[in-house]
N, C-alpha and C. Protein backbone atom coordinates (compact mmCIF):
# COMPACT_ATOMS: atom_id res chain seq x y z
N UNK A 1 123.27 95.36 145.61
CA UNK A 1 124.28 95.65 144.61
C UNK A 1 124.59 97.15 144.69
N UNK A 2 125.70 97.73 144.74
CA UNK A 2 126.21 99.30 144.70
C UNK A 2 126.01 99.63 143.34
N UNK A 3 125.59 100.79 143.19
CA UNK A 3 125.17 102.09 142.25
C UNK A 3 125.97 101.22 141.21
N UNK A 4 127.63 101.49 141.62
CA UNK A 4 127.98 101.28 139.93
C UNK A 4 128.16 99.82 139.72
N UNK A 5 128.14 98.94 140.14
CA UNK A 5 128.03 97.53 139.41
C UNK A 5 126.38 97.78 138.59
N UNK A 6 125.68 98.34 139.26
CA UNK A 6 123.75 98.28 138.98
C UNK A 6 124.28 98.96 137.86
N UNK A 7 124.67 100.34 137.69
CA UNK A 7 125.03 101.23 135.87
C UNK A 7 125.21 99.95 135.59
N UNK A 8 127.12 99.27 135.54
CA UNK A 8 127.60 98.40 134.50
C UNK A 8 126.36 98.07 134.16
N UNK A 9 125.58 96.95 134.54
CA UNK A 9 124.62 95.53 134.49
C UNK A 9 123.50 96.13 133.68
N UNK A 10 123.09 97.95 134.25
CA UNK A 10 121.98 98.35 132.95
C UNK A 10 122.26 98.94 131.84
N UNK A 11 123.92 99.22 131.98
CA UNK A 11 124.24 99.93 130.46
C UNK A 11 125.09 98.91 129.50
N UNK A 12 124.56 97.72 129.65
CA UNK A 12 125.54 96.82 129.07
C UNK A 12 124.98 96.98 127.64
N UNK A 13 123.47 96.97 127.71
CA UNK A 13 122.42 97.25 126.21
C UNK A 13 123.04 98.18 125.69
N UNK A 14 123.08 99.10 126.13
CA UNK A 14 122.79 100.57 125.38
C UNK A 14 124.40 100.27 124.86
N UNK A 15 125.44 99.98 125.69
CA UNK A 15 127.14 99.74 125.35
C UNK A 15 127.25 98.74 123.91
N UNK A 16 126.29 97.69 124.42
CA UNK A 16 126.36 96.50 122.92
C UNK A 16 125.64 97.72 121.51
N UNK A 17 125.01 98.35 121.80
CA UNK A 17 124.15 99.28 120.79
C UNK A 17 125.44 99.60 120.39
N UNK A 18 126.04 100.82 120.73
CA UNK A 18 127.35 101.22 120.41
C UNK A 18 128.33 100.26 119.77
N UNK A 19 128.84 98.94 120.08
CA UNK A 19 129.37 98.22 119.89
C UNK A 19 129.50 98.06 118.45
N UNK A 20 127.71 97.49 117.99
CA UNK A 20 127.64 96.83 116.91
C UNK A 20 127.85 97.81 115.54
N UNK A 21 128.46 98.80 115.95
CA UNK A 21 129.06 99.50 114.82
C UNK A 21 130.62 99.42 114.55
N UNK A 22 130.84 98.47 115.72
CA UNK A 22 132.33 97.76 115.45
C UNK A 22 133.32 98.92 116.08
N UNK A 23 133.12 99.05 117.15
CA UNK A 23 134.22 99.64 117.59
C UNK A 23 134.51 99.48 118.74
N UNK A 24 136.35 99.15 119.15
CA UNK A 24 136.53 98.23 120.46
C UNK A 24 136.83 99.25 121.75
N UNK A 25 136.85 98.62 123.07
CA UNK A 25 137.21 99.72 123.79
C UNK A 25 138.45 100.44 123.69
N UNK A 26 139.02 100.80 122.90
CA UNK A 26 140.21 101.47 123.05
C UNK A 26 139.28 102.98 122.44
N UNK A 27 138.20 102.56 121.41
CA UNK A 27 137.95 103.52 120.39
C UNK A 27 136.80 104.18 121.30
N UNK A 28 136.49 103.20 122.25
CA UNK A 28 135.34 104.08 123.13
C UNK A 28 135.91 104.94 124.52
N UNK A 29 137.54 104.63 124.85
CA UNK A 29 137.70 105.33 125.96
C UNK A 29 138.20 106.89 125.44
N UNK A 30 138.47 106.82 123.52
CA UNK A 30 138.97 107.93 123.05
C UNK A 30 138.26 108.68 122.88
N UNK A 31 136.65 107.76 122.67
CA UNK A 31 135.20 108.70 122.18
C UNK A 31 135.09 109.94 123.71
N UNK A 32 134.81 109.19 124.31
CA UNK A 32 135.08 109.20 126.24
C UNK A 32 135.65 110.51 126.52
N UNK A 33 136.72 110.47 126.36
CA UNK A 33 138.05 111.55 126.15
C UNK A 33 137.69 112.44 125.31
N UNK A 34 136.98 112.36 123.99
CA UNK A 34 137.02 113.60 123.29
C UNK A 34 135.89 114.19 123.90
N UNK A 35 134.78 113.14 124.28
CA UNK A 35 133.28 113.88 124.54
C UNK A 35 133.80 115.07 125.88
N UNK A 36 134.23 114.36 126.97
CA UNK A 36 134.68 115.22 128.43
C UNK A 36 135.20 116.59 127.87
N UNK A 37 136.41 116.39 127.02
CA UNK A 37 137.19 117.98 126.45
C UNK A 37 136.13 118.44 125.81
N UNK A 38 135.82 118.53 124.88
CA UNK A 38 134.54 118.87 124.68
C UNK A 38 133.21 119.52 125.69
N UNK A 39 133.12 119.03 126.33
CA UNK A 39 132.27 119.52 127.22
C UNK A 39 132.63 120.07 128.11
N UNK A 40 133.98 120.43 128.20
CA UNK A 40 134.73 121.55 129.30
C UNK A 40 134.81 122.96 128.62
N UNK A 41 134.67 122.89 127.17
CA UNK A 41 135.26 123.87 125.82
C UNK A 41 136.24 123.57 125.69
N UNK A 42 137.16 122.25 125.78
CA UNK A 42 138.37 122.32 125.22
C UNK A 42 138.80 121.14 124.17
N UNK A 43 137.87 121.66 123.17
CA UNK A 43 137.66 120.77 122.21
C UNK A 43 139.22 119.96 121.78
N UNK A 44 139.15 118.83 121.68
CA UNK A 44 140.63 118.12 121.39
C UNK A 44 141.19 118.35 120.00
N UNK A 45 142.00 118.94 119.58
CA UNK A 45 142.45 118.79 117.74
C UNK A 45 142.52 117.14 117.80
N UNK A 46 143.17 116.57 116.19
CA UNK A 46 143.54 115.52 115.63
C UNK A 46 145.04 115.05 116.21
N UNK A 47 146.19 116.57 116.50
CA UNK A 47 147.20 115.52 117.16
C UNK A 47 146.83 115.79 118.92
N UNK A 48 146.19 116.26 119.55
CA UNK A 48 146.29 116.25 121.08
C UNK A 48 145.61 114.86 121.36
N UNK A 49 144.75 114.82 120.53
CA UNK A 49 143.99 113.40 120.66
C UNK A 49 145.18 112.24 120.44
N UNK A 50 145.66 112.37 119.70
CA UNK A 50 146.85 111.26 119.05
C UNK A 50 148.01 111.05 120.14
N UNK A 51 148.19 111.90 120.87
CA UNK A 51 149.19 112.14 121.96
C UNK A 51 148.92 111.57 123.36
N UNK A 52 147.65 111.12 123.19
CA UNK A 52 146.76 110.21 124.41
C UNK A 52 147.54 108.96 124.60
N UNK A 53 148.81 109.07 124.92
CA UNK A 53 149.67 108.13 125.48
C UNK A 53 148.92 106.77 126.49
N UNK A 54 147.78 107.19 127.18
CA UNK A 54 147.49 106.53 128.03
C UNK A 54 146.80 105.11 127.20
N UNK A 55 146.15 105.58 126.34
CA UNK A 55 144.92 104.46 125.81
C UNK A 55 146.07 104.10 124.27
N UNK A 56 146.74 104.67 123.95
CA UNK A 56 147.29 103.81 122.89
C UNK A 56 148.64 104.53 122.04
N UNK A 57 148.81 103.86 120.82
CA UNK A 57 150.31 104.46 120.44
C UNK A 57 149.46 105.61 119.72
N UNK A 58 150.10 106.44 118.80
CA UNK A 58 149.57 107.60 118.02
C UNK A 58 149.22 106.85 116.85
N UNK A 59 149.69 105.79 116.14
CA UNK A 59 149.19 104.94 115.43
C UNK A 59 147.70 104.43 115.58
N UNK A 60 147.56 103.67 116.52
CA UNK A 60 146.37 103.44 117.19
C UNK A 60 145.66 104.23 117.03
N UNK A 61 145.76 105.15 117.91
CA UNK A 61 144.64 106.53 117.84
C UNK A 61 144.16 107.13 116.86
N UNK A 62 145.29 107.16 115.64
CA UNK A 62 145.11 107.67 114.81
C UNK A 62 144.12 106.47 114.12
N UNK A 63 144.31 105.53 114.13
CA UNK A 63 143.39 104.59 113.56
C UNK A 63 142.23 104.60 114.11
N UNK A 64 142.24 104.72 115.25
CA UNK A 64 140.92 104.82 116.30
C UNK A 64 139.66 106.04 115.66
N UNK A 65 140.53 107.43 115.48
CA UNK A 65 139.71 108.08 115.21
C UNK A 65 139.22 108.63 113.70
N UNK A 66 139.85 107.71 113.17
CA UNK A 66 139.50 107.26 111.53
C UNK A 66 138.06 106.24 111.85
N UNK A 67 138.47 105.58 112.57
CA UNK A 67 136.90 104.40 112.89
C UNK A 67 135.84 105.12 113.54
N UNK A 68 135.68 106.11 114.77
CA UNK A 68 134.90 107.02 115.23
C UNK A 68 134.26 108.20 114.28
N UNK A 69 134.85 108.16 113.13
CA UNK A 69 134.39 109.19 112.36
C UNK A 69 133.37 108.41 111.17
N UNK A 70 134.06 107.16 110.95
CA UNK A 70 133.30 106.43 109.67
C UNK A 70 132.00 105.88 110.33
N UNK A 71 132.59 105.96 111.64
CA UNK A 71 130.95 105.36 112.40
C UNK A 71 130.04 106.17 112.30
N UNK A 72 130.33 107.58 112.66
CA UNK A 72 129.58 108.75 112.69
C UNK A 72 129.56 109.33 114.17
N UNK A 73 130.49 108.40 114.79
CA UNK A 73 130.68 109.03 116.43
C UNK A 73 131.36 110.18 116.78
N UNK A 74 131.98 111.27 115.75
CA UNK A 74 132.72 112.00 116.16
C UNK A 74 132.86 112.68 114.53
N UNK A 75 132.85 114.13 114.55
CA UNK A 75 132.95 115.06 113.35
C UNK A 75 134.64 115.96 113.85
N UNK A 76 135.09 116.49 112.42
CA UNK A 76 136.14 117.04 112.36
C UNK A 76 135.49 118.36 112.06
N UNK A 77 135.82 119.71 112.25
CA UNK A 77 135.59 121.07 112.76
C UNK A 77 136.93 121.84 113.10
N UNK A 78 136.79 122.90 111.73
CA UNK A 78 137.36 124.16 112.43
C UNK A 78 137.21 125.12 112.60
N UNK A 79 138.38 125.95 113.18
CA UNK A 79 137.86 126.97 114.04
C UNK A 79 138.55 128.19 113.29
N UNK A 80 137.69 129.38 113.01
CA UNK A 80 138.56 130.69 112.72
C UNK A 80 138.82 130.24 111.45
N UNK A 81 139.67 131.09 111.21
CA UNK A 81 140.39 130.74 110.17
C UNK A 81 141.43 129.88 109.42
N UNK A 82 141.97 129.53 110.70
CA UNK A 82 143.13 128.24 110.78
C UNK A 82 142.57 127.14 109.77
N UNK A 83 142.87 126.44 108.87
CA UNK A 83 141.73 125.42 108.35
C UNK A 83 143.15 124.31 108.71
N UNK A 84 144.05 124.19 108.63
CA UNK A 84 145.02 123.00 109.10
C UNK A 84 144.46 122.01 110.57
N UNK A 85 144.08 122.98 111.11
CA UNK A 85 143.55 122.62 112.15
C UNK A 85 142.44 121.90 112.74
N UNK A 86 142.19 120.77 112.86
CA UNK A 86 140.74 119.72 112.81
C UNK A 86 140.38 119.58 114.30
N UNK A 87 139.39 119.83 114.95
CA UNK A 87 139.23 119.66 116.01
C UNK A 87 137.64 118.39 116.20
N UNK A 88 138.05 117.49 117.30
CA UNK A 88 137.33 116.19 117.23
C UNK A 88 136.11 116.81 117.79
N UNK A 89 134.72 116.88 117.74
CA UNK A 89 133.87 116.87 117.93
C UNK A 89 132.79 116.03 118.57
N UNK A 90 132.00 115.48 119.55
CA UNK A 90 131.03 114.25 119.17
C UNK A 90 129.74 114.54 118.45
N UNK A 91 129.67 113.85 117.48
CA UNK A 91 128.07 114.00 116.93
C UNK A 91 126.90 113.76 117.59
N UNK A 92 125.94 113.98 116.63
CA UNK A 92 124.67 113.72 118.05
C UNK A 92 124.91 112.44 117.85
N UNK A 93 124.87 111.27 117.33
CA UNK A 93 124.96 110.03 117.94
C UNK A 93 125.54 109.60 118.83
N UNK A 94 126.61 110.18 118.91
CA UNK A 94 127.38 109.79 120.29
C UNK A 94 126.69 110.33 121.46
N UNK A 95 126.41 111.81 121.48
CA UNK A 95 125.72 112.68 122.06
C UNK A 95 124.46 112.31 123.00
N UNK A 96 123.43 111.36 121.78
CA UNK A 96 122.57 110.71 122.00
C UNK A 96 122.89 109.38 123.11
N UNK A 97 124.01 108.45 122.81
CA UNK A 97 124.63 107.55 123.46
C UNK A 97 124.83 108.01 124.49
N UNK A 98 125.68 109.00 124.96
CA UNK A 98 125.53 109.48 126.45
C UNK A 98 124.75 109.96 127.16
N UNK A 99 123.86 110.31 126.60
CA UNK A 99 122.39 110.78 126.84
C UNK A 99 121.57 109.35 127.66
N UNK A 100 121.79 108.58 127.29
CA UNK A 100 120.71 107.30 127.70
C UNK A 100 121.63 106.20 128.65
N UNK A 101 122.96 106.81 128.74
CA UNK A 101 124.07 106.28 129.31
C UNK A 101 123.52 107.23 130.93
N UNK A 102 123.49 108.16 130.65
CA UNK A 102 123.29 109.47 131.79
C UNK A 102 122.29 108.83 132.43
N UNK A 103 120.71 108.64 131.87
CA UNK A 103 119.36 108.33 132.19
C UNK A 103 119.96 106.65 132.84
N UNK A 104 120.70 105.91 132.53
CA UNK A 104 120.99 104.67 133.17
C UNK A 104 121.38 104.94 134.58
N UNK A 105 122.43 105.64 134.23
CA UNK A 105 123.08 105.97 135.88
C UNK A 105 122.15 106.82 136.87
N UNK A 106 121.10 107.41 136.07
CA UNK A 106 120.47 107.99 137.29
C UNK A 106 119.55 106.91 137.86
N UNK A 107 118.88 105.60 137.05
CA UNK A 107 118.43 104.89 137.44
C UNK A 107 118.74 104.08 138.27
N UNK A 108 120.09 103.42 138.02
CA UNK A 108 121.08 102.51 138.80
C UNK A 108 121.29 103.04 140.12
N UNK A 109 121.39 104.73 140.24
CA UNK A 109 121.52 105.46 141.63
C UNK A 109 119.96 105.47 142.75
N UNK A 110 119.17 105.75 141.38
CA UNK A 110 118.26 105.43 142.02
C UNK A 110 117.37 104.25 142.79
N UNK A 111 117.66 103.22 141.97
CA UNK A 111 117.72 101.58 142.29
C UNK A 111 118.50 101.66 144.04
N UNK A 112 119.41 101.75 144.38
CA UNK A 112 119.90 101.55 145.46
C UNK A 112 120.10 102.38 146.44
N UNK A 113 118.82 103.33 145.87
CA UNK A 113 118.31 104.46 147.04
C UNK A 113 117.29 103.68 148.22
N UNK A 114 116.66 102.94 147.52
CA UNK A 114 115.58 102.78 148.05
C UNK A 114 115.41 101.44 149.07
């Protein structure tokens, strides 16, 4: 089996974990999206996120990241002085989630080293 079918097949757990807080993939490719900007320093505001044409309408999104926040997957934060300004964050739960998402894929890579 190649590396990434082996991830899918071992992060399906840790993905249902995430899941059962009720949130569908649209809300996890946005989590996805905010975590990456984020971890470049380019933390996403409330409308750049909303403007994510790719994964849904601004409606959507905007609904999306009303559900990522009540979950506790994602905090609002600002910066300076600006307070209009909300920038998406991931919390450590999410944080944590990619964390054991990470430790999968190194396993799965490692699985078909050998």
């Amino acid at each position: 089996m190649n590396s990434y079918l082996n991830f899918l097949k071992l992060s399906e757990s840790i993905s249902s974990k995430l899941m059962v807080t009720e949130i569908d993939a649209t809300a996890v490719r946005l989590l996805e999206m905010i975590a990456v900007a984020y971890s470049l320093g380019k933390a996403l505001n409330v409308t750049e996120a909303m403007h994510l044409g790719t994964i849904g309408s601004q409606a959507t999104l905007h609904r999306k990241i009303n559900n990522l926040r009540e979950q506790g997957l994602v905090t609002l934060v600002h910066e300076g002085k600006n307070r209009r300004t909300k920038y998406l964050v991931p919390s450590a739960k999410s944080n944590k989630h990619f964390e054991q998402l990470s430790k999968v894929m190194a396993k799965a890579y490692l699985a078909t080293q050998h």
